[in-house]
Protein backbone atom coordinates (compact mmCIF):
# COMPACT_ATOMS: atom_id res chain seq x y z
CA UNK A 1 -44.00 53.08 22.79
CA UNK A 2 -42.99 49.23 22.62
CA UNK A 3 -46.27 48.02 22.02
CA UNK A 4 -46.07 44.68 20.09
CA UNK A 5 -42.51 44.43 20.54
CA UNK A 6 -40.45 40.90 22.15
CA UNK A 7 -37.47 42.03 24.21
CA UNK A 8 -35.34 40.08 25.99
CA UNK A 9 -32.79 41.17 28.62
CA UNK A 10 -29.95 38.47 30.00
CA UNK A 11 -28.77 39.09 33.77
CA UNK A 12 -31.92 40.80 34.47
CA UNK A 13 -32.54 38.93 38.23
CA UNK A 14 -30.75 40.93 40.75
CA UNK A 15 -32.70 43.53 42.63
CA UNK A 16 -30.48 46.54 42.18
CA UNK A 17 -29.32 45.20 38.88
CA UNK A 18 -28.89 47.31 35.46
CA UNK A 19 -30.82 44.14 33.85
CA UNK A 20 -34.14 44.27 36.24
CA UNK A 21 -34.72 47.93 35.79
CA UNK A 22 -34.24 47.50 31.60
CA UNK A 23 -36.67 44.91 32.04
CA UNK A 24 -38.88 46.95 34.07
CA UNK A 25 -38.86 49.97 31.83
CA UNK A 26 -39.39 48.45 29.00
CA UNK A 27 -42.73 46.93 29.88
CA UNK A 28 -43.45 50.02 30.91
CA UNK A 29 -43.40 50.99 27.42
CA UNK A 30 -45.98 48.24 26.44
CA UNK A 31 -43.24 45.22 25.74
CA UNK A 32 -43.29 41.36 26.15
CA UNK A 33 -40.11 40.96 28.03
CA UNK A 34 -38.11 37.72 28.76
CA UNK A 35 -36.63 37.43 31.61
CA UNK A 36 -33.03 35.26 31.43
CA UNK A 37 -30.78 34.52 34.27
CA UNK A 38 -28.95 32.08 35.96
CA UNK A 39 -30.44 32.45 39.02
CA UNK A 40 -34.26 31.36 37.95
CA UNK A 41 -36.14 31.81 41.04
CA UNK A 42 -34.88 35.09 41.26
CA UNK A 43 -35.86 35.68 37.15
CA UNK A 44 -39.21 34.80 38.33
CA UNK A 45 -40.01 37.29 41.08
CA UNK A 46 -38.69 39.83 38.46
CA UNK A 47 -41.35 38.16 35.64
CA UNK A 48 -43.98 38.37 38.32
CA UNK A 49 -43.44 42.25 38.45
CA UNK A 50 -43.76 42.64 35.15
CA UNK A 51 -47.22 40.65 34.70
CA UNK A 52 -48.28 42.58 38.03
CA UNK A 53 -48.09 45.45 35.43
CA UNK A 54 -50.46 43.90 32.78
CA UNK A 55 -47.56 42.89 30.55
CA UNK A 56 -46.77 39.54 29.21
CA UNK A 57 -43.64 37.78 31.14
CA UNK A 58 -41.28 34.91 30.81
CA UNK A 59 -38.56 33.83 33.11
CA UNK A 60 -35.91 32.17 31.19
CA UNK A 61 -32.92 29.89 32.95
CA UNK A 62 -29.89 30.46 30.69
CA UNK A 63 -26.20 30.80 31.32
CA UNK A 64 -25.26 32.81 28.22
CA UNK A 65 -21.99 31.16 27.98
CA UNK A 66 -23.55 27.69 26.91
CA UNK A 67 -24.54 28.05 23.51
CA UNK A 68 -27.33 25.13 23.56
CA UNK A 69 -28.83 26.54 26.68
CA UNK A 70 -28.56 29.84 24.98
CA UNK A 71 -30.71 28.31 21.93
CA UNK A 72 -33.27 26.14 23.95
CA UNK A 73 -33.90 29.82 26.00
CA UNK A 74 -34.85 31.40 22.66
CA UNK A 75 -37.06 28.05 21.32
CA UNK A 76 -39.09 28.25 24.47
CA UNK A 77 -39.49 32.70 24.07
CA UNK A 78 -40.08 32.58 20.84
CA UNK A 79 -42.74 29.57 21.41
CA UNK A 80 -44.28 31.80 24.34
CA UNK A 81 -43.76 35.32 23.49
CA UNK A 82 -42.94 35.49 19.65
CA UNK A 83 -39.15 36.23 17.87
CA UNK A 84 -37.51 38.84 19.57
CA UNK A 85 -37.44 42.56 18.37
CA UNK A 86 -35.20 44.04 20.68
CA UNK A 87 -31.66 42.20 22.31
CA UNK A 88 -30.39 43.51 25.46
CA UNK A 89 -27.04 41.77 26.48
CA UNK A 90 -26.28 42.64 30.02
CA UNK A 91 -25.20 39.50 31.81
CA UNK A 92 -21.89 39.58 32.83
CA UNK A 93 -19.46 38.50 35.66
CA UNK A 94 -16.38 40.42 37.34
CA UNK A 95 -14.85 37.70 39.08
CA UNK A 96 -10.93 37.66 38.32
CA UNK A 97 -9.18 40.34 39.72
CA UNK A 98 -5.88 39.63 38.10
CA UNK A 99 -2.58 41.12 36.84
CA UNK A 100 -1.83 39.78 33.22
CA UNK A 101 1.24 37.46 34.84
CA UNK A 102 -1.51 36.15 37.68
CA UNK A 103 -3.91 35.43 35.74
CA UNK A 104 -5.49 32.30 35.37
CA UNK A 105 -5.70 30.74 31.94
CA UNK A 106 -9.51 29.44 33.29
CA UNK A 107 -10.31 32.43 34.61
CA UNK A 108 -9.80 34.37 31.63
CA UNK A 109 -11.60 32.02 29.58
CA UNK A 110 -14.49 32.06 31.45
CA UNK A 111 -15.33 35.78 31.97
CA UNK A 112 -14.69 35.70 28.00
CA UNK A 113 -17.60 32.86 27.69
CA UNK A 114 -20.08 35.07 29.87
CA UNK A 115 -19.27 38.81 28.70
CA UNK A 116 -18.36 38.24 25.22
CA UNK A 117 -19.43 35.10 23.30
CA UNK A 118 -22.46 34.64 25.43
CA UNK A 119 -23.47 38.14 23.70
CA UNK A 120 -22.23 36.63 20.45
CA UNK A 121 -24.84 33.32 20.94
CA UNK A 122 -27.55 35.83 21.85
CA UNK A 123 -27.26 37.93 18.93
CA UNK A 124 -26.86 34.55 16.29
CA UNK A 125 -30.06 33.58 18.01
CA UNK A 126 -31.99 36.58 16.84
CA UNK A 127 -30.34 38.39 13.97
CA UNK A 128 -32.42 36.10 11.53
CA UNK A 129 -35.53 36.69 13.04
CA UNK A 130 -35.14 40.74 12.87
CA UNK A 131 -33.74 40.77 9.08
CA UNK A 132 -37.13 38.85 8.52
CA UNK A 133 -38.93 41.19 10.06
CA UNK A 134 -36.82 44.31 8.74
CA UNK A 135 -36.80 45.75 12.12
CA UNK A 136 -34.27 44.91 14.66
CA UNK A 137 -32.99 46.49 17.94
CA UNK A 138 -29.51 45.00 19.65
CA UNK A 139 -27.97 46.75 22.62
CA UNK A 140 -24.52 45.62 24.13
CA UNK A 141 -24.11 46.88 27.90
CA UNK A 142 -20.20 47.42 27.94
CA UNK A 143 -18.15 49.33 30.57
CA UNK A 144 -16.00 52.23 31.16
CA UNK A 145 -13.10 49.48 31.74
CA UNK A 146 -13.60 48.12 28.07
CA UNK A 147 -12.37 51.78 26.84
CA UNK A 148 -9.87 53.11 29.87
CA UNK A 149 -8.73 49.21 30.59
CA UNK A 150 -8.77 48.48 34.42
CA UNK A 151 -5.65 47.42 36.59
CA UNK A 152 -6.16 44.04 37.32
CA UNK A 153 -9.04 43.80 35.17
CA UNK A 154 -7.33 42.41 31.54
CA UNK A 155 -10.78 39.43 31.07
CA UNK A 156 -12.83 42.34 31.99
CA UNK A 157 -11.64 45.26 29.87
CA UNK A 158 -11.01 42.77 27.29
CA UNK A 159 -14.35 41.29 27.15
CA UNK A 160 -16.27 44.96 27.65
CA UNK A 161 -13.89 46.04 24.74
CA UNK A 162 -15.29 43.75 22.31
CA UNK A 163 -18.90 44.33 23.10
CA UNK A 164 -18.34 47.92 21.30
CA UNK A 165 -16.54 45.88 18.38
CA UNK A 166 -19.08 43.34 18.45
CA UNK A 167 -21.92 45.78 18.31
CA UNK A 168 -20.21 48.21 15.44
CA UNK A 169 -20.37 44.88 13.46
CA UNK A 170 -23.92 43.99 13.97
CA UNK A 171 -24.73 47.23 12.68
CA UNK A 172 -23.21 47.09 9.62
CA UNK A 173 -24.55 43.93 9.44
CA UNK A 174 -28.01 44.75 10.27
CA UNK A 175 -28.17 47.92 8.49
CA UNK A 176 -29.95 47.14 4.98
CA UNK A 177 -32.57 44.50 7.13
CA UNK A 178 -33.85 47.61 9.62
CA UNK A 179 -31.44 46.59 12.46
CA UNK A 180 -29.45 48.69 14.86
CA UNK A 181 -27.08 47.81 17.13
CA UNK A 182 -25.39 50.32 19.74
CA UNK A 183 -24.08 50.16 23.03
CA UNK A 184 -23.57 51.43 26.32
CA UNK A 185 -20.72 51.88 27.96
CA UNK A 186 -21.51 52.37 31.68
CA UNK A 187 -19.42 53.84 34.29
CA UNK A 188 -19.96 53.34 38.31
CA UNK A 189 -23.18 52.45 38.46
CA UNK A 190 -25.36 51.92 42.33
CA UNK A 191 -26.19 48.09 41.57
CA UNK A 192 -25.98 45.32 44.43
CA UNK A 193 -22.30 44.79 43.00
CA UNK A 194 -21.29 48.72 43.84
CA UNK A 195 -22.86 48.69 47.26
CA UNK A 196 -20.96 45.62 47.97
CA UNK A 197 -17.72 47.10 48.18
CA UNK A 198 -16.62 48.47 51.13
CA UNK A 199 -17.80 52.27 51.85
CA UNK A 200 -13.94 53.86 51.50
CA UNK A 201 -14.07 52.21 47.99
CA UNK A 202 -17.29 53.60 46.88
CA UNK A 203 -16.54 57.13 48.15
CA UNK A 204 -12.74 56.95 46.44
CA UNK A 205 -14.68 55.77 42.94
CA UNK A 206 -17.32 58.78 43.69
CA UNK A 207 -14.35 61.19 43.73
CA UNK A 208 -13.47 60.55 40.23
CA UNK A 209 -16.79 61.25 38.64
CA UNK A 210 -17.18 64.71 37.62
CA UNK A 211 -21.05 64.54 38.53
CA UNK A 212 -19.84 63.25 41.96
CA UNK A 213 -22.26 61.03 42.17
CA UNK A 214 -23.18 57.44 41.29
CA UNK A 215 -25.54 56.60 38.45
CA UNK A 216 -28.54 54.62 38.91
CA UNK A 217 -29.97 51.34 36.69
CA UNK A 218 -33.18 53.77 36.10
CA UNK A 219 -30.54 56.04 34.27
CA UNK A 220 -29.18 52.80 32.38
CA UNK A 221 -32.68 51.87 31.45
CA UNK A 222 -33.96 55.21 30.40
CA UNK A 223 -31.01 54.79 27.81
CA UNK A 224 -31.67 51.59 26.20
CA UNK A 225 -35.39 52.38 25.94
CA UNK A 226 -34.59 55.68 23.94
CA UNK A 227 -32.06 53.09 21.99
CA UNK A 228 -35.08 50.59 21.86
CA UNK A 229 -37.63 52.93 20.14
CA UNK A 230 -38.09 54.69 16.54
CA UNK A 231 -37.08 57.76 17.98
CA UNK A 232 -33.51 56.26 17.67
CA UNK A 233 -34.13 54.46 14.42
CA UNK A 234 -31.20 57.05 12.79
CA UNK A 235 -29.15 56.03 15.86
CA UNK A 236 -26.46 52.52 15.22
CA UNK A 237 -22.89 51.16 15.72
CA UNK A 238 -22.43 54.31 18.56
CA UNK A 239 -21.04 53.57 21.70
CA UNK A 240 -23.21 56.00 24.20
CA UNK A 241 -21.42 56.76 27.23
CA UNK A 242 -23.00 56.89 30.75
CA UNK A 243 -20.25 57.66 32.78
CA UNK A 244 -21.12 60.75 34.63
CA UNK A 245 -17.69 62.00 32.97
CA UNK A 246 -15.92 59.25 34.35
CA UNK A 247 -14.25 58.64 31.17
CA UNK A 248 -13.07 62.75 31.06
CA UNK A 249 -9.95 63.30 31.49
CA UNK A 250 -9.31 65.52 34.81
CA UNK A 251 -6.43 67.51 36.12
């Protein structure tokens, strides 16, 4: 159980979203969770749910990639809810779909700022409070693409990539104050962004999953709760793949 426990998930809003159902779950496991999005009204409805449940709630407007946004989020949770215990960073954008050559020298930057250093100004927000505290959980949601690459995909891949660097560092770090930091590399995953693509796409991705199916954001969140709790307090700098075997190689 989380009772007692401050966790805070970024891109938590959408309704099919990895981030909603991590937020959900881990109430469910007796935590205060904040609630941080970009989209706030949207944050809210998810907050709501949460209180509906008899747990304490806190939608939070913050775009990750603005670092004084980032640190006026975590004033106003820590002012509400207490420091925070446990870090999930799952906000993140897949906008450019771009060769290397094509690419945009903006577009790259800016799916950097989200993915990568807005998990960076997350963790510096926190990392003090959990050393204090000798207890610490930090959880990086990363993608299949940030270990196989992805055609078209170089901001992507690149920033997913360094999520698993930026974790194995954190635990190092955080290892002699009682923090851990892991993450998750997902593969295809049914959130609002999968069942957006056309249905060809979605049944060509299927095909290359040895489960042959799609993974759910209950799946996602049943993972970073286990990563969330004592039972994984042996458990840091891995990089836990839920993939459904995507990342297998296949003849």
């Amino acid at each position: 159980m989380l009772t007692g426990k401050v966790c805070f998930v970024s891109g938590a809003a959408r309704g099919k979203g990895n981030g909603r159902a991590i937020a959900l779950k881990l109430a469910e496991k007796g935590a205060s969770v904040a609630v941080a999005d970009i989209r706030y009204e949207e944050a809210l409805g998810v907050a709501d749910e949460i209180k509906a449940k008899g747990c304490k709630s806190l939608a939070v407007k913050m775009d990750v990639s603005n670092y004084d946004e980032v640190a006026a989020g975590f004033d106003l949770i820590k002012k509400e809810l207490g420091s925070v215990d446990i870090l999930v960073n799952n906000a993140a954008i897949m906008t450019n779909m771009a060769t290397i050559s094509s690419m945009k020298k903006e577009a790259w930057e800016k799916e950097i700022a989200v993915n990568l250093s807005g998990a960076f100004f997350c963790i510096k927000q926190v990392f003090d409070d959990m050393a204090k505290k000798k207890w610490g959980r930090i959880i990086n949601i990363s993608s299949v693409a940030g270990v196989m690459g992805g055609y078209g995909q170089c901001s992507y891949s690149a920033s997913k990539a360094g999520l698993i660097g930026l974790a194995k560092t954190a635990a190092l770090e955080g290892a002699r104050f009682g923090i851990t930091a892991n993450a998750i590399t997902l593969g295809i995953i049914g959130t609002d962004a999968f069942f957006d693509l056309p249905e060809k796409v979605r049944e060509g991705a299927i095909k290359r999953i040895p489960l042959r199916s799609e993974g759910s954001p209950v799946d996602v969140a049943n993972v970073v709760a286990f990563l969330s709790s004592d039972e994984a307090k042996y458990l840091t700098g891995a990089n836990v793949m839920v993939t459904g075997g995507l990342d297998l190689f296949v003849i």
